[in-house]
Protein backbone atom coordinates (compact mmCIF):
# COMPACT_ATOMS: atom_id res chain seq x y z
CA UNK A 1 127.07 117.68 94.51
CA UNK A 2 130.36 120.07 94.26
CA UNK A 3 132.12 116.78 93.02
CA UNK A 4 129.47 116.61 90.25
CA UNK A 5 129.39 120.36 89.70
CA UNK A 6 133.00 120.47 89.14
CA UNK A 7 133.20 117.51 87.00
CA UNK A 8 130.74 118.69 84.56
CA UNK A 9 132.07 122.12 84.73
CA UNK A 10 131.64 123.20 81.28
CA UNK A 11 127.53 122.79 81.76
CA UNK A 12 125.14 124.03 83.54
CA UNK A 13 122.64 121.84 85.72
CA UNK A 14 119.11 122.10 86.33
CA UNK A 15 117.81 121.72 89.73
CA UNK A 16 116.20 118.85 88.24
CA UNK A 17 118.49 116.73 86.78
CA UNK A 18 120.61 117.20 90.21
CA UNK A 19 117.80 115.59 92.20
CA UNK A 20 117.05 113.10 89.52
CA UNK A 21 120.92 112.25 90.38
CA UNK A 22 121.17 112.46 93.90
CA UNK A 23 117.80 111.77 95.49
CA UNK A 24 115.97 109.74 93.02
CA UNK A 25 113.92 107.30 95.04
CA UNK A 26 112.32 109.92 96.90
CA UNK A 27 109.36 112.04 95.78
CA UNK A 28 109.78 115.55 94.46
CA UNK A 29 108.69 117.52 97.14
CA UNK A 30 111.29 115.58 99.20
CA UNK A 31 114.40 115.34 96.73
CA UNK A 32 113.69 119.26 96.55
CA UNK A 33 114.10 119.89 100.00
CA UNK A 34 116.99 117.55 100.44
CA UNK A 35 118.61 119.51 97.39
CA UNK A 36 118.06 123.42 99.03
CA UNK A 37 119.50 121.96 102.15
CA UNK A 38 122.49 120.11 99.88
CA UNK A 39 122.99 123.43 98.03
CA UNK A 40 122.69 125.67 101.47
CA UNK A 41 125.49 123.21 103.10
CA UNK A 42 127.79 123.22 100.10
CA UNK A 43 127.70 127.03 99.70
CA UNK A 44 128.46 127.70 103.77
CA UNK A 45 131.33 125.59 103.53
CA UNK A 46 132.42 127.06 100.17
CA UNK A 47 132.07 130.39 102.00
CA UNK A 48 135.25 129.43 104.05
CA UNK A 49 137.89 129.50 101.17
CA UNK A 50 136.18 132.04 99.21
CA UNK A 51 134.61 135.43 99.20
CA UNK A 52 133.06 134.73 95.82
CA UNK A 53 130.11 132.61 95.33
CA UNK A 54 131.35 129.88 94.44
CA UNK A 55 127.99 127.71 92.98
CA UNK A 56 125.98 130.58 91.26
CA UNK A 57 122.07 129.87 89.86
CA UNK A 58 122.26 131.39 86.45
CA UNK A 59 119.12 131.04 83.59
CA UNK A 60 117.63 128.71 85.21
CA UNK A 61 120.40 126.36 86.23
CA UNK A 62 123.24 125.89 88.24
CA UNK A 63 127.40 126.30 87.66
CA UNK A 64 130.89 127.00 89.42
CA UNK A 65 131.64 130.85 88.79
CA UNK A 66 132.81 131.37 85.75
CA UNK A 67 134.81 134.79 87.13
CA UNK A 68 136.51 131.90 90.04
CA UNK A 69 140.62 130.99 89.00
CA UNK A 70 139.34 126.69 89.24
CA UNK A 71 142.44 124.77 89.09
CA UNK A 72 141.88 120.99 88.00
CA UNK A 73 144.20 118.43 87.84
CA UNK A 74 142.19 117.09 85.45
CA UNK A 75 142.76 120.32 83.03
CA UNK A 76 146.25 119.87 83.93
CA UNK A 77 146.75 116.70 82.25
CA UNK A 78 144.05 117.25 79.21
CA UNK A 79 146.23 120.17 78.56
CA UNK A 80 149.79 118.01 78.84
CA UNK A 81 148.79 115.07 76.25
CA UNK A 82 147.61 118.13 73.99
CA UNK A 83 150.98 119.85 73.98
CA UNK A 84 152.20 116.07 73.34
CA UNK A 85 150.09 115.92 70.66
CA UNK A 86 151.28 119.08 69.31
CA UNK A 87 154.57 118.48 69.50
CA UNK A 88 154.63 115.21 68.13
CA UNK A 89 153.05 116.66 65.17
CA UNK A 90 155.87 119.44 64.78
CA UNK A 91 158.45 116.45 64.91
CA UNK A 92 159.38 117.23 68.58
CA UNK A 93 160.42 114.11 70.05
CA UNK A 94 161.36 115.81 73.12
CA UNK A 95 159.25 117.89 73.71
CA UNK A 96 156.63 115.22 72.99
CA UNK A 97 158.31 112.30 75.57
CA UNK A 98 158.48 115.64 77.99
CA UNK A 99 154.67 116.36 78.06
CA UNK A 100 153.89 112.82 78.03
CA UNK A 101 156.20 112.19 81.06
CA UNK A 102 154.55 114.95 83.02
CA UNK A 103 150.92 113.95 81.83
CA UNK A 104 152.28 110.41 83.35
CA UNK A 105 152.95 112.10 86.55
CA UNK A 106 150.11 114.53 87.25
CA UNK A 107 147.81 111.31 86.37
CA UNK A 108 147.53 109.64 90.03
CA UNK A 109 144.82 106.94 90.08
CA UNK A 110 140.99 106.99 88.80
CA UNK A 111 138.93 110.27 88.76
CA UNK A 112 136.94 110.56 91.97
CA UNK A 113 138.14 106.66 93.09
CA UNK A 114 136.91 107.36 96.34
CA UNK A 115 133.20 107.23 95.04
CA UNK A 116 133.68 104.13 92.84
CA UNK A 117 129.34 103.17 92.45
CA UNK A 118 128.64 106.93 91.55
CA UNK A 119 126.99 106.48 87.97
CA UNK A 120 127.48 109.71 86.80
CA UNK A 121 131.41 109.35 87.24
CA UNK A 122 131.75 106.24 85.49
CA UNK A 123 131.60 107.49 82.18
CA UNK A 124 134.18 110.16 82.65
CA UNK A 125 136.46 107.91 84.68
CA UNK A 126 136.77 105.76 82.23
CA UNK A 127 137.45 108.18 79.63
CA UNK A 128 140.14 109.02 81.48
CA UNK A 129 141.11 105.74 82.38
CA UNK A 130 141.69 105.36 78.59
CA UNK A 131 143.10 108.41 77.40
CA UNK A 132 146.15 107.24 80.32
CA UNK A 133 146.48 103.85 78.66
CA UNK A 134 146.59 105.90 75.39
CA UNK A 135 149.52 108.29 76.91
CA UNK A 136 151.51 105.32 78.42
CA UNK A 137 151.22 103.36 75.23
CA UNK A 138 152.68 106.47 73.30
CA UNK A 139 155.32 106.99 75.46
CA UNK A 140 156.64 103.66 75.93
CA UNK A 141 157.06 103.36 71.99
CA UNK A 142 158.66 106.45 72.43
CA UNK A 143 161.35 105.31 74.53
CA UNK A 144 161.36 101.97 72.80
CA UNK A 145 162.49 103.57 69.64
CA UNK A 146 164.85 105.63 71.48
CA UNK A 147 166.61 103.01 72.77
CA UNK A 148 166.10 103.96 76.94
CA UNK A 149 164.82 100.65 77.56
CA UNK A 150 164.75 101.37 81.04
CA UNK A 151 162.19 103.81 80.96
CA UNK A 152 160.28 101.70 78.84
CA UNK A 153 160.21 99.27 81.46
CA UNK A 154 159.32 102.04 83.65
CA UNK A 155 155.92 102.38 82.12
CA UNK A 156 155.25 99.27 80.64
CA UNK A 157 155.32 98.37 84.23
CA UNK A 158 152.60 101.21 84.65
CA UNK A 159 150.64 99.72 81.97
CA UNK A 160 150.60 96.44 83.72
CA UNK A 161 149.22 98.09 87.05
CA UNK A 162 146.44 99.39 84.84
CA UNK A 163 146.03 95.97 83.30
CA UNK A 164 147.68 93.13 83.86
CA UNK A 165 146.49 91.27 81.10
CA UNK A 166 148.29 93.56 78.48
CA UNK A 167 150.25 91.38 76.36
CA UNK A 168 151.92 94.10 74.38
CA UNK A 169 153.06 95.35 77.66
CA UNK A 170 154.80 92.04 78.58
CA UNK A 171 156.08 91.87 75.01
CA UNK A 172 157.81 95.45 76.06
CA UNK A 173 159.40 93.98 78.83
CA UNK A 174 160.31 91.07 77.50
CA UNK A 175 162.35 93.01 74.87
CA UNK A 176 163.92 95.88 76.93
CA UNK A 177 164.84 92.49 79.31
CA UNK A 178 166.58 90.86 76.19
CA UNK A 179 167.89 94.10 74.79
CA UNK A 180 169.61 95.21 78.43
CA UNK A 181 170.98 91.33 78.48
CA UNK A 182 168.48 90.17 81.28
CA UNK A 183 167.52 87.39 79.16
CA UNK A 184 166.47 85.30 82.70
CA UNK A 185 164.27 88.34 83.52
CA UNK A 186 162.71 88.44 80.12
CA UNK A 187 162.08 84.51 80.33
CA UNK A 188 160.44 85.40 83.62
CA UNK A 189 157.87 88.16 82.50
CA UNK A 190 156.36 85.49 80.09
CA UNK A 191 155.81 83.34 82.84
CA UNK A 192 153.81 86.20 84.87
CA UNK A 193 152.16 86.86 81.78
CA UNK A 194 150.91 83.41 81.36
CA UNK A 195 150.00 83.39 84.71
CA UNK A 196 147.95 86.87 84.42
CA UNK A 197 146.46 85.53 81.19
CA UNK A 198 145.57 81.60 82.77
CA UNK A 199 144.09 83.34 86.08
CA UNK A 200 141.90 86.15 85.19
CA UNK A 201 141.23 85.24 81.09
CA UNK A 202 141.12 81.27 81.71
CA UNK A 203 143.37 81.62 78.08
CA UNK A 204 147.00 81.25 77.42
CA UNK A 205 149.89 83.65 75.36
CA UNK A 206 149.25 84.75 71.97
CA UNK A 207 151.51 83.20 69.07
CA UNK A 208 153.20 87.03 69.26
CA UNK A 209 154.13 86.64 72.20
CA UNK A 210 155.00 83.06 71.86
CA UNK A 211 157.03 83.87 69.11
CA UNK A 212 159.01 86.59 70.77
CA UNK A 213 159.73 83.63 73.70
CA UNK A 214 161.45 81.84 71.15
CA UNK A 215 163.35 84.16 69.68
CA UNK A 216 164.87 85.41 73.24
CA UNK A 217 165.82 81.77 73.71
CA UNK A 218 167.48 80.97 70.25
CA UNK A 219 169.12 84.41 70.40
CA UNK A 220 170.53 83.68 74.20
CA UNK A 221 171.82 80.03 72.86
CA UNK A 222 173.07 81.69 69.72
């Protein structure tokens, strides 16, 4: 319930749709009492970090304390890929491969992974899940056009881990592999990604990347 409370933080809940989450097999009467005793629980053990109330009933629903300082890592990296954003839009390049680093960073794994069949956190763990890919893809380009192809590997690598099936990732690789001279390496991440591709897609490499193959081999006998 404080897992829920804090995720939807900028709402309040009714008591209602909190049992209709929690306890939604069992009749009212009984998803009511199993709620009180929920709430009662949460707010004892809240009561040992806090002197405020931490879950306060307010107009007929439920929320965190607005008056409480709630740190979320969450916030934390919302707020980095805006200043990105922001700076990428003043022209910043620094600034914007900064914030995009550190967004990388505070980012470590799936919201709330350790309740994986949870519906209600599916929709903002995949949100995101996508707003990460979004960051990574950003800042690889980034570096790409920068020419620090080996922090482009970096987090195409990190893209990979997300999904391994990426073929603009492997392209990535393949390129900062040819570009740093590691032409046998670059050979080699088209094999893995025919092999990602073959085992989990039952398909083979796109003429892109195909292409790309090609041109790393005519350019290495050239």
């Amino acid at each position: 319930m404080f897992k829920y409370l804090l995720t939807y933080r900028d709402r309040r809940c009714s008591r209602d749709v909190l049992m209709d989450e929690f306890w939604p097999d069992v009749s009212p009467d009984q998803a009511r009492n199993r709620f009180h005793v929920a709430l009662s629980a949460l707010r004892r053990s809240l009561r040992t970090v806090s002197d405020i109330a931490v879950v306060e009933f307010r107009e007929g629903a439920y929320e965190l304390n607005p008056e409480l300082d709630v740190q979320v890592d969450v916030d934390h990296f919302e707020g980095l890929v805006k200043s990105a954003e922001r700076a990428q839009s003043d022209g910043d390049s620094e600034a914007t491969i900064a914030c995009y680093a550190q967004a990388v960073a505070v980012y470590r794994g799936d919201l709330l992974a350790e309740t994986p069949y949870d519906d209600w956190a599916l929709l903002p763990r995949e949100t995101l899940r996508v707003t990460y890919l979004d960051v990574l893809d950003r800042l690889a380009a980034l570096h790409l056009a920068g020419g620090s192809f080996g922090r482009c590997i970096a987090v195409a690598q990190l893209i990979l881990q997300q999904d391994p099936c990426r073929e603009d990732a492997h392209r990535l690789l393949m390129r900062c592999y040819a570009a740093q001279g590691r032409i046998h390496e670059a050979l080699r991440q088209f094999e893995l990604c025919s092999r990602a591709l073959a085992t989990t897609l039952g398909s083979g490499p796109s003429r892109a990347t195909t292409a790309l193959l090609h041109s790393i081999r005519t350019s290495r006998r050239d």
